[in-house]
C-alpha atoms as a PDB file:
ATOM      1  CA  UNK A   1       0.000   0.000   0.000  1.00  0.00           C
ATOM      2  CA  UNK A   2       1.038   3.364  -1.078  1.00  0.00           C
ATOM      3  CA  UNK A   3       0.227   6.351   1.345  1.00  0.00           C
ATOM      4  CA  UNK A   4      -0.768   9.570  -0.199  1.00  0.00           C
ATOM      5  CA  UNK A   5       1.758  11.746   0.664  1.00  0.00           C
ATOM      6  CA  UNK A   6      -0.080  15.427   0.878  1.00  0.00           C
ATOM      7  CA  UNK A   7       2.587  17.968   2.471  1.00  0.00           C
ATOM      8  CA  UNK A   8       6.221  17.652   2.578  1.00  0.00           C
ATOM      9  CA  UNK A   9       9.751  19.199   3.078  1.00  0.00           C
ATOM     10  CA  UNK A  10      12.797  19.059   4.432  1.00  0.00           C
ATOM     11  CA  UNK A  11      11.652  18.446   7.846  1.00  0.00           C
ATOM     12  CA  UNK A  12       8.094  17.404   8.044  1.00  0.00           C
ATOM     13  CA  UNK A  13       5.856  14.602   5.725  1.00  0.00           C
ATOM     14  CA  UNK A  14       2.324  14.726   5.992  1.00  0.00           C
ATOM     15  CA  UNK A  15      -0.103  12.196   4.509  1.00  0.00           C
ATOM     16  CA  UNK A  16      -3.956  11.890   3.876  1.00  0.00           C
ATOM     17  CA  UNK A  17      -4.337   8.571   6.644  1.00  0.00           C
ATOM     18  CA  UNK A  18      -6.575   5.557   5.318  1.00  0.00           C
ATOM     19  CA  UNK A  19      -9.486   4.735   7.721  1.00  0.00           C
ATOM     20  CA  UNK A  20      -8.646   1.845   9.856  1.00  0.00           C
ATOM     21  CA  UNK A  21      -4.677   2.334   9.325  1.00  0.00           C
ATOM     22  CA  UNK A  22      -3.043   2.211  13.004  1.00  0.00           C
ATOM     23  CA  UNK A  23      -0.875   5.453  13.434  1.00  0.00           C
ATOM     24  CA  UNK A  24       1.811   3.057  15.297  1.00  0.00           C
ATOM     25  CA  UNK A  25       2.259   0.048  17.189  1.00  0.00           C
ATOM     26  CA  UNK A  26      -0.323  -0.480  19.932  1.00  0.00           C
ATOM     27  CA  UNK A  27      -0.861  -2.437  22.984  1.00  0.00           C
ATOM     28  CA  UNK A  28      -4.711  -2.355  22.555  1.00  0.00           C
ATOM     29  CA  UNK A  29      -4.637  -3.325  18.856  1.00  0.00           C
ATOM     30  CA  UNK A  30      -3.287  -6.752  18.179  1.00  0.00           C
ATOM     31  CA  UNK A  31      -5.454  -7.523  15.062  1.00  0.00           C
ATOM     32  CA  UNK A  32      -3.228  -6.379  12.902  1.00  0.00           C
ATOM     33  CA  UNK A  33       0.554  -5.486  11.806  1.00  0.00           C
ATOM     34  CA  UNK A  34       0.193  -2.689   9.489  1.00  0.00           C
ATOM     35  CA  UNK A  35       0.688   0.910  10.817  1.00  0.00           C
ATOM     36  CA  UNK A  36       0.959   4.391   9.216  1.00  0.00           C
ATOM     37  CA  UNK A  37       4.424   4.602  10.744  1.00  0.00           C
ATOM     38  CA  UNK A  38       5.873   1.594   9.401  1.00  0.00           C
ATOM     39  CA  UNK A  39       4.082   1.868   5.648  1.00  0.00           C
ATOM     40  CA  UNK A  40       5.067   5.574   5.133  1.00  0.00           C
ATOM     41  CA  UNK A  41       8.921   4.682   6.491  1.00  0.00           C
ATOM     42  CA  UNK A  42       9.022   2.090   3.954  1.00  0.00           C
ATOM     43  CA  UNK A  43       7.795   4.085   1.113  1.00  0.00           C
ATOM     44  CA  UNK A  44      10.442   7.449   1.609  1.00  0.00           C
ATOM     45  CA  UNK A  45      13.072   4.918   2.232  1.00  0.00           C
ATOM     46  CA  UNK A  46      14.151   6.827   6.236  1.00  0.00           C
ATOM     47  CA  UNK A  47      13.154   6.824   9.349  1.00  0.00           C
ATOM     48  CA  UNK A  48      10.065   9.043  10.633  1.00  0.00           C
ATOM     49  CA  UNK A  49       9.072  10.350  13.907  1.00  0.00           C
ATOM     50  CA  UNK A  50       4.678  10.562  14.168  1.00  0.00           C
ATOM     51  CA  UNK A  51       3.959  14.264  15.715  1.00  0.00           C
ATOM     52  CA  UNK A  52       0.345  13.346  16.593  1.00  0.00           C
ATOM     53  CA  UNK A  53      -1.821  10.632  16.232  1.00  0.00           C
ATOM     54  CA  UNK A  54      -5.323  10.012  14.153  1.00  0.00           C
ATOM     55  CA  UNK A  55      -7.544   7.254  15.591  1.00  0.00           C
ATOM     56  CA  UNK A  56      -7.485   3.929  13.827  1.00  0.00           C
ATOM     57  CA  UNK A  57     -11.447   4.737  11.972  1.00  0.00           C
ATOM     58  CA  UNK A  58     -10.518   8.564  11.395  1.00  0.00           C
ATOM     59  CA  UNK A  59      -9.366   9.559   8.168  1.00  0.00           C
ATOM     60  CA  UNK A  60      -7.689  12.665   7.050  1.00  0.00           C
ATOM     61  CA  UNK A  61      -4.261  14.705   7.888  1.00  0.00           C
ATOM     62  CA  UNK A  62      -1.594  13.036   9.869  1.00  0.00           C
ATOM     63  CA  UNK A  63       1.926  14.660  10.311  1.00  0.00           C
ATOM     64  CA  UNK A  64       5.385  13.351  10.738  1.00  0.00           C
ATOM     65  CA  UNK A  65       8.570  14.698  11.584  1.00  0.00           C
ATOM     66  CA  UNK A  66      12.026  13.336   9.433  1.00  0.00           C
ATOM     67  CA  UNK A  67      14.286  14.192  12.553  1.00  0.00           C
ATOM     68  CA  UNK A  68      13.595  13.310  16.112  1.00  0.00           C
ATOM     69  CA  UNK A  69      14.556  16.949  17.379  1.00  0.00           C
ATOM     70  CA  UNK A  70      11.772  18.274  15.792  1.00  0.00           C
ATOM     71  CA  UNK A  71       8.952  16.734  16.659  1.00  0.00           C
ATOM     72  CA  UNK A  72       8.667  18.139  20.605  1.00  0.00           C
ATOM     73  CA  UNK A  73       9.189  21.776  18.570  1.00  0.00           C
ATOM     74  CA  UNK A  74       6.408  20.877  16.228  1.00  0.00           C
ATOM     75  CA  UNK A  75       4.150  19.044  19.060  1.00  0.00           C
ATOM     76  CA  UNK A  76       4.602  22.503  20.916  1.00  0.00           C
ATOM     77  CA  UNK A  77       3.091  24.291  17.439  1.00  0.00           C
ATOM     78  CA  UNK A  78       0.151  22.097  17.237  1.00  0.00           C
ATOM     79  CA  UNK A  79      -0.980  23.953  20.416  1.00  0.00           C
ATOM     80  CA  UNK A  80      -0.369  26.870  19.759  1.00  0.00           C
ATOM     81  CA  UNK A  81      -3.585  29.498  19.271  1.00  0.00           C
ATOM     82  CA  UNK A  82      -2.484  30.371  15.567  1.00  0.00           C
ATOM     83  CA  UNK A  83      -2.865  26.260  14.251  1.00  0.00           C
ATOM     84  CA  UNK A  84      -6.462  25.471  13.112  1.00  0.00           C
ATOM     85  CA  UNK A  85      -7.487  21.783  13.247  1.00  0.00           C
ATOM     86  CA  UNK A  86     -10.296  21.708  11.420  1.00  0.00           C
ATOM     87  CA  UNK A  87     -12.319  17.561  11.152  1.00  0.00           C
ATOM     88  CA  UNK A  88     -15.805  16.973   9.298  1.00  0.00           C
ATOM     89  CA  UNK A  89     -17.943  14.546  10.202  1.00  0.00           C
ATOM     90  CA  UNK A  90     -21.245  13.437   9.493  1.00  0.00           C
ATOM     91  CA  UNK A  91     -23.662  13.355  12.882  1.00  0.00           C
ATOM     92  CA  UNK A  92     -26.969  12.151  13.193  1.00  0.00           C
ATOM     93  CA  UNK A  93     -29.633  14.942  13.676  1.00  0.00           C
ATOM     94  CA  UNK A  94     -30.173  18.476  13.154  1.00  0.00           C
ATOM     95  CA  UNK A  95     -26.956  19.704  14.198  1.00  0.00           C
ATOM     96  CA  UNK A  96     -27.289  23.459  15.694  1.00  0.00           C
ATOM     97  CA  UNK A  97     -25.727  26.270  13.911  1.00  0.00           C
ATOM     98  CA  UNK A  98     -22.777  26.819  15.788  1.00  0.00           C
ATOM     99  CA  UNK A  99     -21.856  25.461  19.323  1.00  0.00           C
ATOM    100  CA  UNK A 100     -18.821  25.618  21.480  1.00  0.00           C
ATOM    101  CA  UNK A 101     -18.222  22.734  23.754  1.00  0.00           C
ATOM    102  CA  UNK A 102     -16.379  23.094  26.948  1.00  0.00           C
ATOM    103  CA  UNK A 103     -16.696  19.632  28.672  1.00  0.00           C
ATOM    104  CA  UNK A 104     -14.595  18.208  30.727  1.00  0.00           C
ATOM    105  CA  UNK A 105     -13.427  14.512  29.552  1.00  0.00           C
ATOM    106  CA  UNK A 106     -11.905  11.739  31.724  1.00  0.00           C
ATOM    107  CA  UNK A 107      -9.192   9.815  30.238  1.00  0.00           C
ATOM    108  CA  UNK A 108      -8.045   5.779  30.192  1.00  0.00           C
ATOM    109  CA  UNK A 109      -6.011   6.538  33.136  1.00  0.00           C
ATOM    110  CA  UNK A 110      -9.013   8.501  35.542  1.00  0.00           C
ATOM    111  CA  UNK A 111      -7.801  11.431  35.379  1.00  0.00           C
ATOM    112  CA  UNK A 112     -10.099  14.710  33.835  1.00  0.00           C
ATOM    113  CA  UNK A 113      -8.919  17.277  32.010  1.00  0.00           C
ATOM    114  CA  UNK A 114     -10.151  20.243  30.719  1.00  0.00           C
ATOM    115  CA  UNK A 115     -11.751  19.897  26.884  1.00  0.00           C
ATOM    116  CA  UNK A 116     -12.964  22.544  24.530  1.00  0.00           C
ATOM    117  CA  UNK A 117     -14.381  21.965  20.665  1.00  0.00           C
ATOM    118  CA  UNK A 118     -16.018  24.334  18.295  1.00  0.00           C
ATOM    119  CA  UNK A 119     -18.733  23.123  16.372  1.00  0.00           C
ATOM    120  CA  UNK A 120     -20.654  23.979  12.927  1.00  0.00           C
ATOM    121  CA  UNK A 121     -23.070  23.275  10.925  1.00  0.00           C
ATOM    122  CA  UNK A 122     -22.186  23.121   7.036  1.00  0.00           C
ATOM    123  CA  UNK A 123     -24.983  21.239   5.646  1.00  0.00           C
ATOM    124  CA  UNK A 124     -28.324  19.432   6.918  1.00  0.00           C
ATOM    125  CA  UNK A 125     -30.539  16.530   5.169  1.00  0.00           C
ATOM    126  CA  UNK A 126     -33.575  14.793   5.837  1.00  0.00           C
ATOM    127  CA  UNK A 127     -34.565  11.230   4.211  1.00  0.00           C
ATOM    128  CA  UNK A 128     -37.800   9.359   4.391  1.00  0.00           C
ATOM    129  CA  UNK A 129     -36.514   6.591   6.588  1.00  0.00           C
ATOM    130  CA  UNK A 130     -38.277   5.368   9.566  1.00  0.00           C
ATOM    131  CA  UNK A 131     -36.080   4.282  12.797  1.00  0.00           C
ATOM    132  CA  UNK A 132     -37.756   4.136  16.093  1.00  0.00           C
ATOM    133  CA  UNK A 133     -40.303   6.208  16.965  1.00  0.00           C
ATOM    134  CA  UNK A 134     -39.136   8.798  14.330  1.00  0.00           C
ATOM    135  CA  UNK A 135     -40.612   8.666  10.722  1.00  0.00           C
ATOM    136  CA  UNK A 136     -38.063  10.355   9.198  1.00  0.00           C
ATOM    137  CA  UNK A 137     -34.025  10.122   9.665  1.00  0.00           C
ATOM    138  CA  UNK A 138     -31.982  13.418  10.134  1.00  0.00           C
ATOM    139  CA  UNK A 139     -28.287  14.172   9.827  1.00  0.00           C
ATOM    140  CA  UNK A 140     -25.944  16.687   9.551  1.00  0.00           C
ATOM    141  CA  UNK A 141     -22.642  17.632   7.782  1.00  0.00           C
ATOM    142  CA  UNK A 142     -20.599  19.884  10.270  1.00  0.00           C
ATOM    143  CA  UNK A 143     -17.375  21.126  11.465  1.00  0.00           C
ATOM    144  CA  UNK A 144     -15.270  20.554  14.397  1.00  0.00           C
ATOM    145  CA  UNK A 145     -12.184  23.122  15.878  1.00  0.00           C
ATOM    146  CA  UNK A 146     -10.776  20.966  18.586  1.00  0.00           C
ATOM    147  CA  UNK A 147      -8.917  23.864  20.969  1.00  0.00           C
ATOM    148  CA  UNK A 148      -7.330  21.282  23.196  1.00  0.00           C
ATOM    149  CA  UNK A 149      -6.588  17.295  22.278  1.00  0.00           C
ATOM    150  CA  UNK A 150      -7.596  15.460  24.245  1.00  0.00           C
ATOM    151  CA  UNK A 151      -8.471  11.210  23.384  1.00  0.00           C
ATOM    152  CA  UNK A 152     -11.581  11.154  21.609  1.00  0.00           C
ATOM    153  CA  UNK A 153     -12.391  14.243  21.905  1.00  0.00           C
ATOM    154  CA  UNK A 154     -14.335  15.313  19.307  1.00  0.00           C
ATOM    155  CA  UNK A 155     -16.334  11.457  19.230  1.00  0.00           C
ATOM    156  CA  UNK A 156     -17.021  12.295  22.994  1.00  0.00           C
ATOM    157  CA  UNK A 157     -18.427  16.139  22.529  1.00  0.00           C
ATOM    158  CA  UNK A 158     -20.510  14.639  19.854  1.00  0.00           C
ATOM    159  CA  UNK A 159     -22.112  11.967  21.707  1.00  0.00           C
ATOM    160  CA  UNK A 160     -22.861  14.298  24.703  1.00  0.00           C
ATOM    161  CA  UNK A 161     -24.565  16.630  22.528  1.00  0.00           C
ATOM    162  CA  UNK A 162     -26.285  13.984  21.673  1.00  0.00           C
ATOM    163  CA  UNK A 163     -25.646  13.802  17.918  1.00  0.00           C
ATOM    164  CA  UNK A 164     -22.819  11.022  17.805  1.00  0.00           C
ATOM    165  CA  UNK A 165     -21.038  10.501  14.564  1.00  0.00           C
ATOM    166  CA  UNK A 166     -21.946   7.845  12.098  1.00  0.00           C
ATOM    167  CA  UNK A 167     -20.341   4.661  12.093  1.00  0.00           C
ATOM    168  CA  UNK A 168     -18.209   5.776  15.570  1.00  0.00           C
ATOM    169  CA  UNK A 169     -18.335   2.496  18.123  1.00  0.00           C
ATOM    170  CA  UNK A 170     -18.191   3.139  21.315  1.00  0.00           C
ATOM    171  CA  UNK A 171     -19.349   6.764  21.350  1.00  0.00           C
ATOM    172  CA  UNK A 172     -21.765   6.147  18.861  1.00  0.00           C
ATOM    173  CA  UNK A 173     -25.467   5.143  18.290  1.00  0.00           C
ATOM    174  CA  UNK A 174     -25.915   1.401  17.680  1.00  0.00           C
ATOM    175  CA  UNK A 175     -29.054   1.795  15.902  1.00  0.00           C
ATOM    176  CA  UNK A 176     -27.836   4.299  13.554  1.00  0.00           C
ATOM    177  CA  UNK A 177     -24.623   2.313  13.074  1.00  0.00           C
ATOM    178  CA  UNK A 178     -26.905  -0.776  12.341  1.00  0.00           C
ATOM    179  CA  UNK A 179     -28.577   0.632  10.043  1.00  0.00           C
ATOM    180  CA  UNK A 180     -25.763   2.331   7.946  1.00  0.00           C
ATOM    181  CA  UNK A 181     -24.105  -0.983   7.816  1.00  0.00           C
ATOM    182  CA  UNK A 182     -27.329  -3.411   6.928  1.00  0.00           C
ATOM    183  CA  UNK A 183     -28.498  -0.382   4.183  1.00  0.00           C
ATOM    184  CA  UNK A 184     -25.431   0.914   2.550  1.00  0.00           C
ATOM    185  CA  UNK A 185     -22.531  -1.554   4.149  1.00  0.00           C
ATOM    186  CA  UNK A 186     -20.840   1.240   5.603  1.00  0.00           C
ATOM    187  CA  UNK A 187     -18.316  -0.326   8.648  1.00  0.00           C
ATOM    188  CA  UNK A 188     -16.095   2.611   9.471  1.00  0.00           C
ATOM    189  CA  UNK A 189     -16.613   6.206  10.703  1.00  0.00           C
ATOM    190  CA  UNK A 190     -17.353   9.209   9.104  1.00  0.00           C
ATOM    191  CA  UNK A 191     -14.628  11.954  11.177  1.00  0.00           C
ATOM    192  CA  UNK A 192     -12.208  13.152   8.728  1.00  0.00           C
ATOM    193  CA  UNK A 193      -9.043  15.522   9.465  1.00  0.00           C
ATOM    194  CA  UNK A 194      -9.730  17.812   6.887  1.00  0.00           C
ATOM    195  CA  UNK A 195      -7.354  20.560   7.470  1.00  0.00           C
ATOM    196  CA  UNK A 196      -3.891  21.573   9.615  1.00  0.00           C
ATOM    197  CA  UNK A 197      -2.520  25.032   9.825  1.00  0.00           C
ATOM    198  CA  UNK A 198       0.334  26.079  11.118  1.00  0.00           C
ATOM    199  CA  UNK A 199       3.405  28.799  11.628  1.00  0.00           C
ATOM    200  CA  UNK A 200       5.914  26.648  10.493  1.00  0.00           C
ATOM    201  CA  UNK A 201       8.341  25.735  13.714  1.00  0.00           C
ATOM    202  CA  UNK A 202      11.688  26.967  11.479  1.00  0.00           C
ATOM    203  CA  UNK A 203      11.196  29.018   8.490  1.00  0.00           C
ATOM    204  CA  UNK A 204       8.292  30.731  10.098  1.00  0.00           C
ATOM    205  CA  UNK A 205       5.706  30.748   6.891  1.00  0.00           C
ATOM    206  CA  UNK A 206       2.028  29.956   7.515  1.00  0.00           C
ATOM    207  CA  UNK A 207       1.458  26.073   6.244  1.00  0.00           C
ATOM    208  CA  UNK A 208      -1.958  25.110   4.543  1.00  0.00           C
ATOM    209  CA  UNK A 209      -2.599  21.504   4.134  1.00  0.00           C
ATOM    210  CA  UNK A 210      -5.831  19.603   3.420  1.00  0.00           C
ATOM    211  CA  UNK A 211      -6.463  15.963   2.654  1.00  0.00           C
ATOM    212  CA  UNK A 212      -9.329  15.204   0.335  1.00  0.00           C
ATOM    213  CA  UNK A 213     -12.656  12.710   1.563  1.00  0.00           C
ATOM    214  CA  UNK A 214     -11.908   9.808   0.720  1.00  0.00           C
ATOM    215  CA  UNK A 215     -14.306   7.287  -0.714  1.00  0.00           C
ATOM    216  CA  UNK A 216     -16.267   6.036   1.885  1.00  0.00           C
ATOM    217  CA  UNK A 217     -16.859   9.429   3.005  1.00  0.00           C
ATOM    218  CA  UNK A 218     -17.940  10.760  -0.495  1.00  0.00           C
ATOM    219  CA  UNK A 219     -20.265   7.532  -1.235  1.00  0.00           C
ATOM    220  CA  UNK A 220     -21.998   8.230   1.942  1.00  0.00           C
ATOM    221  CA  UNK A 221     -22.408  12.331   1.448  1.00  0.00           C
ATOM    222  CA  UNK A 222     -24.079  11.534  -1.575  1.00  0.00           C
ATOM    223  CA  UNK A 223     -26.295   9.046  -0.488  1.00  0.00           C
ATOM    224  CA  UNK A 224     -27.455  11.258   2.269  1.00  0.00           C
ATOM    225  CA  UNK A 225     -27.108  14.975   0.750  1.00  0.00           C
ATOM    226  CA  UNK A 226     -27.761  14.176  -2.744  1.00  0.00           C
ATOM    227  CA  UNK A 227     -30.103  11.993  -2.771  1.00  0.00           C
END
């Protein structure tokens, strides 16, 4: 498999990560022994260093650093107030215009920390499909500004606003998910990294780089949006 390589030079390599590609090793993944990390170091030919990590169904931007000493500079950018993070998903529901979430989150260790995301709402459908005691079936294309990064984060803001995003197990809706895999086979989630900017940690210029949908993503917009 070769990775889309989206953003590179002499320091940093950015690709547009596969859903259900592993950023690294891990010791709560076992299924499998392909990572992002080991692929994208075969395919340059050198050893990379990851700067952040994507979860395993998330698609979208994922950054890398070609020298060890710059990744802690370039982890120290990524929180900076000037880098924009910017993820779509698609949520179930009529997501409200615009929202700001500031909701403290608990991680696999017990400890809580403090966890803000900014929400929008880019587009909204509505298709004649009964589940439950609704006749209808809503959802929502929107936008999501993470300002801190915490696990999950965005997956767990969603769910507590109650409009979890499709396909996402455990913070998800099992009858939605059901019914997106029995009608249209879909078996991943729909939370894409769809844009990193940043100052650039050594030469200072502003970076811009997007990863396109990829085709899970697209299939399932226009089945809901264009139908």
């Amino acid at each position: 498999m070769n990775l889309e390589i989206i953003y590179e030079d002499e320091y940093f390599i950015a690709i547009n990560k596969p859903h259900g590609l592993l950023v690294h090793r891990s010791s709560i993944a076992t299924n499998t022994d392909v990572y992002a990390l080991q692929l994208l170091r075969n395919q340059v030919g050198y050893h990379i260093f990851p700067i952040h990590r994507l979860d395993r169904k998330t698609a979208g931007v994922l950054l890398f650093s070609k020298t060890a000493e710059f990744v802690t500079p370039m982890q120290q950018t990524l929180h900076e107030e000037s880098t924009v993070k910017r993820y779509h998903a698609i949520v179930r529901g009529f997501f409200p215009e615009e929202i700001m979430v500031d909701y403290a989150l608990t991680n696999d260790k017990g400890k809580t920390q403090e966890a803000i995301t900014l929400f929008k709402c880019i587009q909204q459908t509505e298709l004649p499909i009964a589940l439950g005691k609704h006749p209808t079936s809503r959802y929502s294309l929107i936008e999501a500004y993470p300002k801190t990064g915490r696990m999950h984060q965005i997956r767990k803001h969603l769910n507590h606003l109650r409009h979890p995003i499709i396909g996402d197990r455990p913070h998800g809706c099992n009858k939605q998910n059901k019914l997106f895999l029995e009608k249209w086979q879909l078996n991943t989630m729909l939370l894409h990294a769809q844009k990193l900017n940043f100052i650039h940690p050594v030469s200072k210029e502003t970076i811009r780089i997007e990863a396109d949908y990829s085709e899970e993503f697209v299939r399932i917009f226009n089945v809901l949006f264009l139908w």
